[in-house]
N, C-alpha and C. Protein backbone atom coordinates (compact mmCIF):
# COMPACT_ATOMS: atom_id res chain seq x y z
N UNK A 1 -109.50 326.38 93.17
CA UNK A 1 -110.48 327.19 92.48
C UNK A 1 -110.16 328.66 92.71
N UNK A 2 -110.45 328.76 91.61
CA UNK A 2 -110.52 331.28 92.12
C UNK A 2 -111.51 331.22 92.91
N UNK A 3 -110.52 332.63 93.49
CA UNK A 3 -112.01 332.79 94.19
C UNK A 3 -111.45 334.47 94.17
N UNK A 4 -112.49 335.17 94.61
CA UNK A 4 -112.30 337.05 93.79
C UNK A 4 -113.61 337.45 94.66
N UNK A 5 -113.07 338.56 94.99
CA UNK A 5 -114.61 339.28 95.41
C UNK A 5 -114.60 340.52 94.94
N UNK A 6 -113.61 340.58 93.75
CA UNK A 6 -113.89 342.13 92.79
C UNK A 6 -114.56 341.86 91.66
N UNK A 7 -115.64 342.74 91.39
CA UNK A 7 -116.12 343.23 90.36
C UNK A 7 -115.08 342.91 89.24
N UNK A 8 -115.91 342.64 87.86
CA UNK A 8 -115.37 342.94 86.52
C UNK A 8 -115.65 344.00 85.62
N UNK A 9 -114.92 344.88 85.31
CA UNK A 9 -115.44 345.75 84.33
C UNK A 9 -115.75 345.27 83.02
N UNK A 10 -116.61 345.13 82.65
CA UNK A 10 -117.20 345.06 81.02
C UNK A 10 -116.59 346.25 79.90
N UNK A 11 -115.66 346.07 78.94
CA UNK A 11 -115.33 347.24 78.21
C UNK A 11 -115.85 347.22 77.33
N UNK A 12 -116.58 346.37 76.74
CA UNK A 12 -118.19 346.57 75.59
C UNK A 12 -119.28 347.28 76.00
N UNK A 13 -119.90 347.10 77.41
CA UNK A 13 -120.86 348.10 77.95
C UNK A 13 -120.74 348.70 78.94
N UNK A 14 -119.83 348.63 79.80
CA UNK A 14 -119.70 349.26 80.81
C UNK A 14 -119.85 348.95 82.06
N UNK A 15 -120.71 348.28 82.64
CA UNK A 15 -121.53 347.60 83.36
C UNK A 15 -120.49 346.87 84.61
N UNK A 16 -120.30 347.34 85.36
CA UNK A 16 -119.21 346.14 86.64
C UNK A 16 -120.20 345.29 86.91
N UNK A 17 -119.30 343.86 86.64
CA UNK A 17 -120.55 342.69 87.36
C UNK A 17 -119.53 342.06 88.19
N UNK A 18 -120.56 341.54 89.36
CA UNK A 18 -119.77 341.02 90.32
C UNK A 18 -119.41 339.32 90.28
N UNK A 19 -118.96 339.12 91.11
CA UNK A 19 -118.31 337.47 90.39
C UNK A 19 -119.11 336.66 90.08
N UNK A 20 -120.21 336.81 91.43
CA UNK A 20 -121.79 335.63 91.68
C UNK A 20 -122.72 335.93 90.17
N UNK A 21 -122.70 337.36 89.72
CA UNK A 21 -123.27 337.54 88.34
C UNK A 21 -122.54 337.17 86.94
N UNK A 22 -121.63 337.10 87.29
CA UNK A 22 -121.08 336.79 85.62
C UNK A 22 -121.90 335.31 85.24
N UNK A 23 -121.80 334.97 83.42
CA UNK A 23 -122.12 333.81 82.92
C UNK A 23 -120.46 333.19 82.48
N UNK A 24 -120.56 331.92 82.78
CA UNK A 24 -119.52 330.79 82.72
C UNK A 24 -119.71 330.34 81.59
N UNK A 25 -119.11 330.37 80.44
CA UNK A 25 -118.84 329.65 79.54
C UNK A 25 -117.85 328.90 79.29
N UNK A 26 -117.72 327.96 78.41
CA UNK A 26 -116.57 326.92 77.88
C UNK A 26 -115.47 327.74 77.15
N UNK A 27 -113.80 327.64 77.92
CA UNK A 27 -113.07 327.82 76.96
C UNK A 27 -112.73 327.67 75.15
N UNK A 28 -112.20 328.97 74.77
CA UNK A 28 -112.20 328.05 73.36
C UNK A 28 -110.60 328.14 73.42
N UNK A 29 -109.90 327.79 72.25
CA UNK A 29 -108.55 327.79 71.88
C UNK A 29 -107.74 326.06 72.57
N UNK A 30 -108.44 325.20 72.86
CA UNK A 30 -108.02 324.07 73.73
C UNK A 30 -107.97 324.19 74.63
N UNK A 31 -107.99 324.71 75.56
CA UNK A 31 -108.30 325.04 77.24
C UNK A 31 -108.86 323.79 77.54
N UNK A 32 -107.92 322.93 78.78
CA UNK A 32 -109.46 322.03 79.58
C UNK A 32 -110.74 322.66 80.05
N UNK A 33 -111.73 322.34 79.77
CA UNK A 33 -112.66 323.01 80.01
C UNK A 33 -112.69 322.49 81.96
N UNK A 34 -112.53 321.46 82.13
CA UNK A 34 -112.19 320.99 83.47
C UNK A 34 -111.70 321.87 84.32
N UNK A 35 -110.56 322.72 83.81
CA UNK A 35 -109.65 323.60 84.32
C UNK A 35 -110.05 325.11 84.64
N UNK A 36 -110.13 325.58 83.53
CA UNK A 36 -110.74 326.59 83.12
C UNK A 36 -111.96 326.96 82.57
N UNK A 37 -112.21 327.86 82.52
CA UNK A 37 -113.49 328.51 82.38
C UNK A 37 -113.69 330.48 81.63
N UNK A 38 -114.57 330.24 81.05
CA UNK A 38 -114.71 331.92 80.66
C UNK A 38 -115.50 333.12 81.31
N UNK A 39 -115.06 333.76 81.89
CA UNK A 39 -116.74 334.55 82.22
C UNK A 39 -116.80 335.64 81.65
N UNK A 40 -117.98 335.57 81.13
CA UNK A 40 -118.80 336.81 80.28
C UNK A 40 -119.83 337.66 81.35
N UNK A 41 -120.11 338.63 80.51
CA UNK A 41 -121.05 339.63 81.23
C UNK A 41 -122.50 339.65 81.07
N UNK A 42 -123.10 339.49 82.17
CA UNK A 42 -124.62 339.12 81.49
C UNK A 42 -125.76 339.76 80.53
N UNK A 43 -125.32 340.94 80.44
CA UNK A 43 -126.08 341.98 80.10
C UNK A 43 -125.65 341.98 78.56
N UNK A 44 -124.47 341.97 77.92
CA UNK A 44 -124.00 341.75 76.88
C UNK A 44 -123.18 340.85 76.13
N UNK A 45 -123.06 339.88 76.82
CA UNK A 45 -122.30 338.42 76.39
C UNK A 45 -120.84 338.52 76.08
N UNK A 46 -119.80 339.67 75.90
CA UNK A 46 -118.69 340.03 75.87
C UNK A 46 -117.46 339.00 77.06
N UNK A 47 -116.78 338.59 76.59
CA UNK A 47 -115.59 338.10 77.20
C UNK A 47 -115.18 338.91 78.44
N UNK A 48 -115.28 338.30 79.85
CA UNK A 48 -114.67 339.58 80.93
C UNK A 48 -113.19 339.04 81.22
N UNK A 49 -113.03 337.50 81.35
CA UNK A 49 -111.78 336.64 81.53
C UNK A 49 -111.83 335.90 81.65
N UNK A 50 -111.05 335.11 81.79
CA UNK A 50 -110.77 333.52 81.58
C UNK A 50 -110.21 332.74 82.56
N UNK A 51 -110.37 331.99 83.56
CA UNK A 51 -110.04 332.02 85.19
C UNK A 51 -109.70 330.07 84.87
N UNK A 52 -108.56 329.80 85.93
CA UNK A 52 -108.10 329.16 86.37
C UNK A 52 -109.15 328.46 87.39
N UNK A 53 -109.94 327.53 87.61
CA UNK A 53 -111.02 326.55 88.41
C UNK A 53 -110.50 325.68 88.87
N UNK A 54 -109.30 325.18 88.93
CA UNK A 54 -109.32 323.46 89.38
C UNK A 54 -108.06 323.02 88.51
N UNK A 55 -107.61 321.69 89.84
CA UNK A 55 -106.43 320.92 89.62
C UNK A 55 -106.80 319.55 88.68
């Protein structure tokens, strides 16, 4: 699993959220969702990255 204890910058609003705050959404493009994962920013729903979770 990732694991990160930096902040994400949001380049839609600005906003650094920290890892424990981001929202997890489902890959799109075929990604295992098993695998991977998306995290967005809570404040504005914008894409922050797309992280590697699991074997």
């Amino acid at each position: 699993m990732t694991k990160t204890d930096d902040p994400f910058d949001c380049q839609s609003c600005g906003e650094t959220v920290p890892f424990d705050k981001v929202r997890r959404t489902k890959t799109i493009g075929g990604l295992d969702p098993t695998k991977w994962q998306t995290l967005c920013c809570p404040s504005c729903g914008s894409r922050l990255q797309t992280i590697y979770v699991g074997e």
